[in-house]
PDB file of N, CA and C in Angstrom:
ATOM      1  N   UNK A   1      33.756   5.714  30.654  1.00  0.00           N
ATOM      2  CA  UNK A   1      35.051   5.436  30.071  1.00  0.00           C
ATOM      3  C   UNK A   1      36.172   5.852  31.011  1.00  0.00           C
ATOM      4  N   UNK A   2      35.986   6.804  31.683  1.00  0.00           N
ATOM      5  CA  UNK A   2      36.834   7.278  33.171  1.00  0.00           C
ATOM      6  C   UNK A   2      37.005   6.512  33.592  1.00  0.00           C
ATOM      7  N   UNK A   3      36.431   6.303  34.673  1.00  0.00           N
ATOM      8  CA  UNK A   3      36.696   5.337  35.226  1.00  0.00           C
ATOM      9  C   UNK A   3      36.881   3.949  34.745  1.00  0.00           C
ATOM     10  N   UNK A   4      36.324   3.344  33.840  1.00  0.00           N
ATOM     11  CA  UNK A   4      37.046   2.460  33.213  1.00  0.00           C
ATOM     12  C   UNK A   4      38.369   2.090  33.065  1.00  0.00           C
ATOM     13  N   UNK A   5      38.944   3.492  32.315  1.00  0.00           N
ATOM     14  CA  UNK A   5      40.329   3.875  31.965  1.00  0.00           C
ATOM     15  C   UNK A   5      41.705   3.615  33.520  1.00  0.00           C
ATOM     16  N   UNK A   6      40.456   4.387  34.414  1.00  0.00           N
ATOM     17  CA  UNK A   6      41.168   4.826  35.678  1.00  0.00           C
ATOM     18  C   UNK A   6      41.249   3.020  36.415  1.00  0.00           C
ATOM     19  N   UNK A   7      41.020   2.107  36.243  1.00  0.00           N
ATOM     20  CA  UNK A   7      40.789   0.504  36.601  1.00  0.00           C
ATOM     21  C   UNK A   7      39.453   0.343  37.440  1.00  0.00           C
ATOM     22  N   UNK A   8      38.291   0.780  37.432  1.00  0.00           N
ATOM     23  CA  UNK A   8      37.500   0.855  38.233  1.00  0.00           C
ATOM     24  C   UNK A   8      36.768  -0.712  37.943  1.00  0.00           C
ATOM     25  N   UNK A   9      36.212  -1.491  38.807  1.00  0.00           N
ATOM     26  CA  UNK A   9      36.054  -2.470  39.034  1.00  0.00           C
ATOM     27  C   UNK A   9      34.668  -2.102  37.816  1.00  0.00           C
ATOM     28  N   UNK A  10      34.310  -3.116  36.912  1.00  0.00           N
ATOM     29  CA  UNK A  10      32.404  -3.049  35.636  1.00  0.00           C
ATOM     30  C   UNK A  10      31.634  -2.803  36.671  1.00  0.00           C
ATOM     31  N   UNK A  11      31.286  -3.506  37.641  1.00  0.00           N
ATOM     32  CA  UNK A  11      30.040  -3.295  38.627  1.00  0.00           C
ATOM     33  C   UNK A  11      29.672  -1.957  39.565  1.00  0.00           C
ATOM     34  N   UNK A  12      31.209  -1.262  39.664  1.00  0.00           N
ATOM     35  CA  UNK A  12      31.257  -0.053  40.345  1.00  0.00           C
ATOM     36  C   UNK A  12      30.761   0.727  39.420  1.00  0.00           C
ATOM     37  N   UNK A  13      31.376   0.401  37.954  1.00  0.00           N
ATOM     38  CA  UNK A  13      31.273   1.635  36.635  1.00  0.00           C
ATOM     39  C   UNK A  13      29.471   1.503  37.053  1.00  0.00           C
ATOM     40  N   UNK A  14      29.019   0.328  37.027  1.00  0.00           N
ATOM     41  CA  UNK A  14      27.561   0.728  36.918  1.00  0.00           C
ATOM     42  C   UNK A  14      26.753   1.052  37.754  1.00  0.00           C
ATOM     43  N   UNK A  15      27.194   1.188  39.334  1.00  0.00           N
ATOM     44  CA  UNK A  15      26.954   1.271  40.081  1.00  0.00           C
ATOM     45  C   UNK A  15      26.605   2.852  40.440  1.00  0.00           C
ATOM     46  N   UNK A  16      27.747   3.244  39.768  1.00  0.00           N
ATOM     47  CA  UNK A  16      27.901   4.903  39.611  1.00  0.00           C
ATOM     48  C   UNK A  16      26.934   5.648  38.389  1.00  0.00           C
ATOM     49  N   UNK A  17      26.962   4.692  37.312  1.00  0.00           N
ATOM     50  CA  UNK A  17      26.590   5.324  36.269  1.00  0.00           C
ATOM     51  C   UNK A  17      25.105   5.312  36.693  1.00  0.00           C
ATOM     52  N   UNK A  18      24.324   4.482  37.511  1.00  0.00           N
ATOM     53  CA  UNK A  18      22.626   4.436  37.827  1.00  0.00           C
ATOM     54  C   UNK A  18      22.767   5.497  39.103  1.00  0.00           C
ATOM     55  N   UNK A  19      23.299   5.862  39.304  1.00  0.00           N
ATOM     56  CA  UNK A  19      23.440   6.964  40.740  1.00  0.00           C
ATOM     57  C   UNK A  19      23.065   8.252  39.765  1.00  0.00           C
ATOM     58  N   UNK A  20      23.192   8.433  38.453  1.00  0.00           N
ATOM     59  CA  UNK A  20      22.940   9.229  38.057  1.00  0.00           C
ATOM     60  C   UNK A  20      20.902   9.698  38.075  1.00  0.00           C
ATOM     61  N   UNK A  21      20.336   8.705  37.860  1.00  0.00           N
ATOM     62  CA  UNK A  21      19.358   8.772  38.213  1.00  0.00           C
ATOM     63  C   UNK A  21      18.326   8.954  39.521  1.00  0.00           C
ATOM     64  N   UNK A  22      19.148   8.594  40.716  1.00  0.00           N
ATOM     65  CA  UNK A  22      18.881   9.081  41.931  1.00  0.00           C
ATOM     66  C   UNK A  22      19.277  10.808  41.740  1.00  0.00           C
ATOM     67  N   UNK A  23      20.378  11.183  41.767  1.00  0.00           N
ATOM     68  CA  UNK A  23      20.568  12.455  41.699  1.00  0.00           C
ATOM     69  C   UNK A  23      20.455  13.449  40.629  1.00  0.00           C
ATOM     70  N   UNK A  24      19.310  12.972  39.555  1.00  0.00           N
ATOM     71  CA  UNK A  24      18.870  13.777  38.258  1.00  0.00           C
ATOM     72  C   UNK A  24      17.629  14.035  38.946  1.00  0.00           C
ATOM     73  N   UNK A  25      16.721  12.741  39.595  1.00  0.00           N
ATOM     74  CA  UNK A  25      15.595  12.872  39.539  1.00  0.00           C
ATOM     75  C   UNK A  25      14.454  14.343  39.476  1.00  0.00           C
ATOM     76  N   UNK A  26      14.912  15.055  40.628  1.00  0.00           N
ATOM     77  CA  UNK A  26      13.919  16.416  40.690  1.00  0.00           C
ATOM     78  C   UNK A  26      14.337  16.862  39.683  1.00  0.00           C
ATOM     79  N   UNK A  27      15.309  17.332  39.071  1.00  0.00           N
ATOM     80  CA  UNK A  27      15.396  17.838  37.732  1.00  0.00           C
ATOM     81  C   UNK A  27      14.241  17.083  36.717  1.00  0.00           C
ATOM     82  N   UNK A  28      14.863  15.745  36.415  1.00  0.00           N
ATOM     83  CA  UNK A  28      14.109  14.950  35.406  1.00  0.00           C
ATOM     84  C   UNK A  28      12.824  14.744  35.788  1.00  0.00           C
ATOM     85  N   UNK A  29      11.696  14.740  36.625  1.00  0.00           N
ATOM     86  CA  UNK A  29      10.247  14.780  37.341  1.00  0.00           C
ATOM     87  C   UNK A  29       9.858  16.105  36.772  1.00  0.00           C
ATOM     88  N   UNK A  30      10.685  17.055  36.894  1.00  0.00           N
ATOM     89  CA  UNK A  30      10.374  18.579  37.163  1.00  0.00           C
ATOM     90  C   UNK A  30       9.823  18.328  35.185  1.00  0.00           C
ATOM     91  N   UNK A  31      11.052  18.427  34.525  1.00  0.00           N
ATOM     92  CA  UNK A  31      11.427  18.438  33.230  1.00  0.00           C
ATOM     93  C   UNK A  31      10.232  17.593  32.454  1.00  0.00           C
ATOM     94  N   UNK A  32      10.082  15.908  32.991  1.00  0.00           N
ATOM     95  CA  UNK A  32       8.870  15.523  32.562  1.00  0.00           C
ATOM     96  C   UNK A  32       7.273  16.001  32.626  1.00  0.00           C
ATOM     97  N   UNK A  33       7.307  16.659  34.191  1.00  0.00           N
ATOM     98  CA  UNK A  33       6.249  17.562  34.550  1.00  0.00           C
ATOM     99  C   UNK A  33       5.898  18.682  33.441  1.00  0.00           C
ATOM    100  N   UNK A  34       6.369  19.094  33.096  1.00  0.00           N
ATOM    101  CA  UNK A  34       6.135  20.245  32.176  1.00  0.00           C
ATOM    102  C   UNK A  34       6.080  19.926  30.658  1.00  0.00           C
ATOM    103  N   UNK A  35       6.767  19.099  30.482  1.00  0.00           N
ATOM    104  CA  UNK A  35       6.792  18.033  28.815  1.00  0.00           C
ATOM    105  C   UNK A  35       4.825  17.332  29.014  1.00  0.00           C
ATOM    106  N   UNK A  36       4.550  16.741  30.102  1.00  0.00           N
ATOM    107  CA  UNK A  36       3.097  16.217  30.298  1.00  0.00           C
ATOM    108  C   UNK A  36       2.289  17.258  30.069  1.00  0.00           C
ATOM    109  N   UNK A  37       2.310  18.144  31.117  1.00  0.00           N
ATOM    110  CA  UNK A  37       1.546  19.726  30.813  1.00  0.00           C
ATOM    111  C   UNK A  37       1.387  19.763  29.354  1.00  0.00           C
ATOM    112  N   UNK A  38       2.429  20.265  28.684  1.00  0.00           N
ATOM    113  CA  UNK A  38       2.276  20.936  27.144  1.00  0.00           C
ATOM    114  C   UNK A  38       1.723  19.993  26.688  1.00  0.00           C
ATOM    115  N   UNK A  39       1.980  18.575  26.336  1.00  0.00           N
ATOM    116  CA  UNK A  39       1.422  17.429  25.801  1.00  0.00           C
ATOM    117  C   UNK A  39      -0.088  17.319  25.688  1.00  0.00           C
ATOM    118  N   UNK A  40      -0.417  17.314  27.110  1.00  0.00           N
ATOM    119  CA  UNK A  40      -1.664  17.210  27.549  1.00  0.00           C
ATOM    120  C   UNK A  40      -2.675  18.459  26.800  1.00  0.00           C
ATOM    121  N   UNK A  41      -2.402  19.542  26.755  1.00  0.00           N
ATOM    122  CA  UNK A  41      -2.650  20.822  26.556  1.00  0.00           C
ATOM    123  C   UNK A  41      -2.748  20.752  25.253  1.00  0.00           C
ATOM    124  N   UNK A  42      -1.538  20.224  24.050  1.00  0.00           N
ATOM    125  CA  UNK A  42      -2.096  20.268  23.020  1.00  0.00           C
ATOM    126  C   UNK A  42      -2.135  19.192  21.829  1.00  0.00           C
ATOM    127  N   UNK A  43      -2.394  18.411  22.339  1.00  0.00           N
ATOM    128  CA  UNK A  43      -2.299  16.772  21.953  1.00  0.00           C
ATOM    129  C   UNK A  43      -3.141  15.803  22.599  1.00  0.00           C
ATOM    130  N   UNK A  44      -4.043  15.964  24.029  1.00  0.00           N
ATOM    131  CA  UNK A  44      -4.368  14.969  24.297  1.00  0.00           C
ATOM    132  C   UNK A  44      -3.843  14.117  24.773  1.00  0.00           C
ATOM    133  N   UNK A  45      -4.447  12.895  25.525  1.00  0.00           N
ATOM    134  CA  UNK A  45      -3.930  12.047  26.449  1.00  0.00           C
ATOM    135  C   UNK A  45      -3.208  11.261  25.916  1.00  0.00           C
ATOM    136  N   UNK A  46      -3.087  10.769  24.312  1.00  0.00           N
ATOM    137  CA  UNK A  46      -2.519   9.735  23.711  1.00  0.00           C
ATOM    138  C   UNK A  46      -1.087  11.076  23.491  1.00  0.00           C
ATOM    139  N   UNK A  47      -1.458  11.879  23.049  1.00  0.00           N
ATOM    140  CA  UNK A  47      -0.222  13.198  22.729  1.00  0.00           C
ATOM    141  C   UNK A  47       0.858  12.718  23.711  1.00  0.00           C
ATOM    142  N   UNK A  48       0.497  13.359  25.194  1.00  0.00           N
ATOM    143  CA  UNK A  48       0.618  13.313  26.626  1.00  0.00           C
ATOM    144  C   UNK A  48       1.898  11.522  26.787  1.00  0.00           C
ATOM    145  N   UNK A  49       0.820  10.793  26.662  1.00  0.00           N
ATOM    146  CA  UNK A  49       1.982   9.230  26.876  1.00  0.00           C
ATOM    147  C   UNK A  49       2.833   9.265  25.961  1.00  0.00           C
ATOM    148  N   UNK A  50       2.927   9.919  24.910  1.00  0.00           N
ATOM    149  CA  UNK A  50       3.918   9.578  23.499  1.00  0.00           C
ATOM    150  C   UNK A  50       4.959  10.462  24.280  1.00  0.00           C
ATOM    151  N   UNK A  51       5.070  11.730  24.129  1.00  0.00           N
ATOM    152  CA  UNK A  51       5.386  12.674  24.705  1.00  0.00           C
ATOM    153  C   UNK A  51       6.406  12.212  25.898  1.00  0.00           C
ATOM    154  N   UNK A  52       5.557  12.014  26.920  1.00  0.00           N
ATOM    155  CA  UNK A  52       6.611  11.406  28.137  1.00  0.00           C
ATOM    156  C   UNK A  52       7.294  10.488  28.184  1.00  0.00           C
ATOM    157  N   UNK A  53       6.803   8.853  27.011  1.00  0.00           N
ATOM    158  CA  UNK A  53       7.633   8.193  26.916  1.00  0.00           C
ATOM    159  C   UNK A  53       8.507   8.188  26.188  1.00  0.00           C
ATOM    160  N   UNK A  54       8.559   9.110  25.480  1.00  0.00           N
ATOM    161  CA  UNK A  54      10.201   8.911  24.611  1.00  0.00           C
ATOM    162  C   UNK A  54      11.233  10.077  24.679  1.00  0.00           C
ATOM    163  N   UNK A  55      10.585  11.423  26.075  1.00  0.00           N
ATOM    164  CA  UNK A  55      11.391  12.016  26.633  1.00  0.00           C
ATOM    165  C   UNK A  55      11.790  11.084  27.903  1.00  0.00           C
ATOM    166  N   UNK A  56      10.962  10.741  28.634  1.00  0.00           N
ATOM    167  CA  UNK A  56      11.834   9.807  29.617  1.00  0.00           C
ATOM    168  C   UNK A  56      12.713   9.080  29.470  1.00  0.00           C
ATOM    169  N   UNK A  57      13.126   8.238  28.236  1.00  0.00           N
ATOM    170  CA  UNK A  57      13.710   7.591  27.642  1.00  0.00           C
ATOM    171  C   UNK A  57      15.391   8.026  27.316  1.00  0.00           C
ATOM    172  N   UNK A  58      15.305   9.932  27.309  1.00  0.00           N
ATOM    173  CA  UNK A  58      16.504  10.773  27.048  1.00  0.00           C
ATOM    174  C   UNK A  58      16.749  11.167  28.386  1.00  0.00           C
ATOM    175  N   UNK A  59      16.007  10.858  29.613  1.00  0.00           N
ATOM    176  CA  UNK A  59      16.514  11.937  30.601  1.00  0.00           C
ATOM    177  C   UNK A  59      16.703  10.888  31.586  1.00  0.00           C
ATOM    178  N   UNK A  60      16.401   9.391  31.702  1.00  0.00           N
ATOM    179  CA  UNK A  60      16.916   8.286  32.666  1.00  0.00           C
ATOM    180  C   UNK A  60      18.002   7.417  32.057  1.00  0.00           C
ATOM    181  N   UNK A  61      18.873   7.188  32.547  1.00  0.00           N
ATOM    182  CA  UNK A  61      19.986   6.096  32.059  1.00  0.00           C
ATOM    183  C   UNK A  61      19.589   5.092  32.478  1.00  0.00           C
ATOM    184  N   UNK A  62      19.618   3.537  31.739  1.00  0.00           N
ATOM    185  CA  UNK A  62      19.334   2.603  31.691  1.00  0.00           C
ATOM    186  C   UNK A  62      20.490   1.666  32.465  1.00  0.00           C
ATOM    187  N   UNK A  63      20.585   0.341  32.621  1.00  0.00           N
ATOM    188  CA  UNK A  63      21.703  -0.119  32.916  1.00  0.00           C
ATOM    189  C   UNK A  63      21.237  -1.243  31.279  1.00  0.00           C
ATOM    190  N   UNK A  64      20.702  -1.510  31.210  1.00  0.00           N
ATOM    191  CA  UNK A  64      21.065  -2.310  29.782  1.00  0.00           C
ATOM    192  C   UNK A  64      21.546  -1.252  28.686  1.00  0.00           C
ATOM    193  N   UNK A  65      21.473  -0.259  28.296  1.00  0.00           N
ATOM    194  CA  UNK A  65      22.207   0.351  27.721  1.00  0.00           C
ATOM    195  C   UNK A  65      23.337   0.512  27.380  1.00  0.00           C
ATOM    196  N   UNK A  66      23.873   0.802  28.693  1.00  0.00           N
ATOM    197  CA  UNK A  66      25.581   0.590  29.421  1.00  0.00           C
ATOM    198  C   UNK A  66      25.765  -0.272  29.135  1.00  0.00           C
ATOM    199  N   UNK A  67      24.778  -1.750  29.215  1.00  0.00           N
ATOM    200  CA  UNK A  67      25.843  -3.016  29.354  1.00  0.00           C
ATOM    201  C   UNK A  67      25.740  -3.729  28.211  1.00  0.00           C
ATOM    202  N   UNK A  68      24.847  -3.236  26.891  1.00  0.00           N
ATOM    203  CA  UNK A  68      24.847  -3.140  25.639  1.00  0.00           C
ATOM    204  C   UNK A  68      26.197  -2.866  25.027  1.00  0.00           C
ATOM    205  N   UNK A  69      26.166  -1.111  25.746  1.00  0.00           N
ATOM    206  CA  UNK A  69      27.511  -0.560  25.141  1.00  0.00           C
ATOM    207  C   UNK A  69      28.857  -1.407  25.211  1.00  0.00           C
ATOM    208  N   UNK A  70      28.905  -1.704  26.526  1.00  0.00           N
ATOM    209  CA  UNK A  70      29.927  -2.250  27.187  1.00  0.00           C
ATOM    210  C   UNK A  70      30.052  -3.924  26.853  1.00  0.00           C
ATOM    211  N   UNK A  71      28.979  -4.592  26.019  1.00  0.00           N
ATOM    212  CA  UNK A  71      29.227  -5.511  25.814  1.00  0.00           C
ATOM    213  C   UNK A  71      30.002  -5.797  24.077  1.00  0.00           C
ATOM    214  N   UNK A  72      29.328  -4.819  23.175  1.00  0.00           N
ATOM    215  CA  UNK A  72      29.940  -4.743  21.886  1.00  0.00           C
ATOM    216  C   UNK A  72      31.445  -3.892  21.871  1.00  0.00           C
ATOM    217  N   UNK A  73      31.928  -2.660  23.436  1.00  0.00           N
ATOM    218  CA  UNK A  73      33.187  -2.666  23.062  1.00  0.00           C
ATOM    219  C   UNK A  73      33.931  -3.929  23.290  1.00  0.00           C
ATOM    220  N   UNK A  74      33.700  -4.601  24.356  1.00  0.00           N
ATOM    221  CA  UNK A  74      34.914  -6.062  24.189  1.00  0.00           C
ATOM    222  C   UNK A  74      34.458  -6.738  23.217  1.00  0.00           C
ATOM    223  N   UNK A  75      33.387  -6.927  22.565  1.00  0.00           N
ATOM    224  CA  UNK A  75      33.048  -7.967  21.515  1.00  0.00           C
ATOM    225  C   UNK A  75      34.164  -7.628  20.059  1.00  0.00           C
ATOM    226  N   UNK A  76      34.355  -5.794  19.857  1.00  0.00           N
ATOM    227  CA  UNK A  76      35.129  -5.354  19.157  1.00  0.00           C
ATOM    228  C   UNK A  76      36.553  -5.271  19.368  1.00  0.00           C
ATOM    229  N   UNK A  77      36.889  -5.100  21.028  1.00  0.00           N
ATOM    230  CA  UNK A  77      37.892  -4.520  20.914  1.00  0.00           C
ATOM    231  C   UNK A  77      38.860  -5.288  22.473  1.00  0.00           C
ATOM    232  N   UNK A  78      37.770  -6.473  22.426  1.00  0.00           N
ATOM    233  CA  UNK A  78      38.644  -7.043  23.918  1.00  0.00           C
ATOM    234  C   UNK A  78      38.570  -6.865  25.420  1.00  0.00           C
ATOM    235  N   UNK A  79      38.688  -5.204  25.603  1.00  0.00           N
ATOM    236  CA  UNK A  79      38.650  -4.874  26.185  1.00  0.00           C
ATOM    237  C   UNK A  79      38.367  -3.488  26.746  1.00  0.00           C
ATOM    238  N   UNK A  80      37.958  -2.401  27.588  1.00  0.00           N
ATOM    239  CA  UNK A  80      37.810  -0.980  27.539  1.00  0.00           C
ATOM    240  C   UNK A  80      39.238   0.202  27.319  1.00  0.00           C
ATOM    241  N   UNK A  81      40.185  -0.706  27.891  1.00  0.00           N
ATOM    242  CA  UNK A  81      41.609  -0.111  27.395  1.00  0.00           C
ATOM    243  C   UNK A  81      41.722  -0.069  25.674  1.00  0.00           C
ATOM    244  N   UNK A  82      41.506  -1.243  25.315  1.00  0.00           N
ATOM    245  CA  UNK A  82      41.644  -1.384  24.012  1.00  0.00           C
ATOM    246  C   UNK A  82      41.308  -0.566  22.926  1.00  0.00           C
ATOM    247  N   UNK A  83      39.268  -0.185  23.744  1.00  0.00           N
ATOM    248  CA  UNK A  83      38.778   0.714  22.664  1.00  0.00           C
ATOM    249  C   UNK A  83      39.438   1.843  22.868  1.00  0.00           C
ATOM    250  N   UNK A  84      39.690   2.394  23.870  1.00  0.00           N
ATOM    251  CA  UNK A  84      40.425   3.799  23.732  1.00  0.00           C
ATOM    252  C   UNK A  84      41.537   3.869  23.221  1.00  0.00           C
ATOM    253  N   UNK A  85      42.624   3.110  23.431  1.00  0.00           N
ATOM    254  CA  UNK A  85      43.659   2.820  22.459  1.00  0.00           C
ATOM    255  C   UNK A  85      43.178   2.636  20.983  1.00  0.00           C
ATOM    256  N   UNK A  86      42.725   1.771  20.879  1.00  0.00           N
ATOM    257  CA  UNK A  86      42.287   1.333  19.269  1.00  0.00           C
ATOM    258  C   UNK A  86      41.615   2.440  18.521  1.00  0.00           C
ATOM    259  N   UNK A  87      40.042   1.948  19.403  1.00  0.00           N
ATOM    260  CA  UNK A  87      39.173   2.722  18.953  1.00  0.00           C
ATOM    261  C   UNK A  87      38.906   4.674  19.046  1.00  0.00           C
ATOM    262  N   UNK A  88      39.653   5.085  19.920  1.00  0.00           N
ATOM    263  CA  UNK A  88      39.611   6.591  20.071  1.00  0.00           C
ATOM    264  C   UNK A  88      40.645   7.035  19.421  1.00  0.00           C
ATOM    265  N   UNK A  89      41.826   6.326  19.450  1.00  0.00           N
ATOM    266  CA  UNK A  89      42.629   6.620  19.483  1.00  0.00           C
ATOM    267  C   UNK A  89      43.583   7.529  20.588  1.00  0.00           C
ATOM    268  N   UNK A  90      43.266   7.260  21.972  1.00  0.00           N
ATOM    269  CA  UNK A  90      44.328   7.498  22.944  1.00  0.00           C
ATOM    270  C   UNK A  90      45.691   7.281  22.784  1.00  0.00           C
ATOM    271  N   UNK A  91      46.577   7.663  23.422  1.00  0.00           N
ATOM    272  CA  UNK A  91      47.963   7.431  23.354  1.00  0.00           C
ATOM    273  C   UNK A  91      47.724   6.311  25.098  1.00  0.00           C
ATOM    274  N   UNK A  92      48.550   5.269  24.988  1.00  0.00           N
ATOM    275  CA  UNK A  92      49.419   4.831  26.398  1.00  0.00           C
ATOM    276  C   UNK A  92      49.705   6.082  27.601  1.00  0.00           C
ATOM    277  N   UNK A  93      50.317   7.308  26.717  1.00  0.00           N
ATOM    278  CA  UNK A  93      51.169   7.911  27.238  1.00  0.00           C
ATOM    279  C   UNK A  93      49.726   8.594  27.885  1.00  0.00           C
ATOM    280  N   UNK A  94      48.949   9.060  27.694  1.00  0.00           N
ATOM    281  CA  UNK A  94      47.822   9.914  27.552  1.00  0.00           C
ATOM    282  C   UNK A  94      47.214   9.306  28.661  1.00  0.00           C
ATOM    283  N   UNK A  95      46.477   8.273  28.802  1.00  0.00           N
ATOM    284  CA  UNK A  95      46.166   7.636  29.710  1.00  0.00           C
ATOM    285  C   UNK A  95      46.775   6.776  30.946  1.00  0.00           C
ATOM    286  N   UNK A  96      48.127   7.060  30.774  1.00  0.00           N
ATOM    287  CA  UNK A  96      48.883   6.888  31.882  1.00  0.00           C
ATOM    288  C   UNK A  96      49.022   8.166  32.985  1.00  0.00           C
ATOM    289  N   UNK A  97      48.855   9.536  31.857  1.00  0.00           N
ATOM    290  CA  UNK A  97      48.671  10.699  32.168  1.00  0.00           C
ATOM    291  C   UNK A  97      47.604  11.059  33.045  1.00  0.00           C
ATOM    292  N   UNK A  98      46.576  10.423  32.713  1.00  0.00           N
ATOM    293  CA  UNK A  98      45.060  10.688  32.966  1.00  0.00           C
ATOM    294  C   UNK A  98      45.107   9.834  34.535  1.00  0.00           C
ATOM    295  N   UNK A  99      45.783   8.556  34.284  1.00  0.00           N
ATOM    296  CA  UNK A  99      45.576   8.427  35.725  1.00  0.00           C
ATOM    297  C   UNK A  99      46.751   8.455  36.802  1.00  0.00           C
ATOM    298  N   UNK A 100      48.396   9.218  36.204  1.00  0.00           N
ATOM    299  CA  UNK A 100      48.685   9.990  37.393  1.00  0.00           C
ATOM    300  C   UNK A 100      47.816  11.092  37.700  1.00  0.00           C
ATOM    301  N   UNK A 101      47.187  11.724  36.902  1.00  0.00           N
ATOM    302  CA  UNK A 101      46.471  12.646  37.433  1.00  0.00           C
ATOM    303  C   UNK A 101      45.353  12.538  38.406  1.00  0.00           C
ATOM    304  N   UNK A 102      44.886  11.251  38.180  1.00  0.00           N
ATOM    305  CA  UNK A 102      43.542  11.301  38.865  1.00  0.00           C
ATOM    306  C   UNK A 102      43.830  10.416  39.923  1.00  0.00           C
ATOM    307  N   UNK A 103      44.523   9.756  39.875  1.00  0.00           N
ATOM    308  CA  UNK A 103      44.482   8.543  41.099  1.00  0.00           C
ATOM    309  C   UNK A 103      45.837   8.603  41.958  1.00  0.00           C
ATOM    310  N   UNK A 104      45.494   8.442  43.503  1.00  0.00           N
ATOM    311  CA  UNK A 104      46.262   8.685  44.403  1.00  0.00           C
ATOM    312  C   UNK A 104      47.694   8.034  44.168  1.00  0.00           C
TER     313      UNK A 104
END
């Protein structure tokens, strides 16, 4: 929504938002590593796949997700300015704020 707000080009927003998964990974490997362990340990191999697939599911960002999200706010609201105006209820003033602040 930052960058959104801030005019960032949709393809950059997602461009950035899947970068999150390059730079989670050893965390999220580590995190699944040890979710498999316990699984395995006391559940079994079927335990074990349940287990990892629907924690993996919380610890990788998707890009259809995003573009799920991002497709029902304009379906609602036009546009990503809009929902924050509309839908958050931002002020103009607020987000004019947000990006003297942030942008050169």
């Amino acid at each position: 929504m930052v960058l959104s707000a801030l005019g960032v080009p949709w393809e950059t927003v997602v461009e950035d938002y899947l970068l999150s998964n390059h730079f989670r990974k050893e965390e999220n490997d580590k995190m699944l590593g040890m979710i498999r362990s316990f699984a395995a340990s006391h559940g079994g191999p079927d335990g074990e796949d349940i287990a990892f697939s629907r924690v993996e599911g919380l610890l990788y960002v998707k890009e259809k997700s995003l573009q799920a999200a991002h497709a029902e706010i304009i379906e609602r609201h036009g546009s990503i300015e809009a929902f924050l105006l509309e839908g958050l209820g931002c002020t103009a003033e607020g987000l004019q704020r947000l990006r003297d602040d942030l942008l050169e």
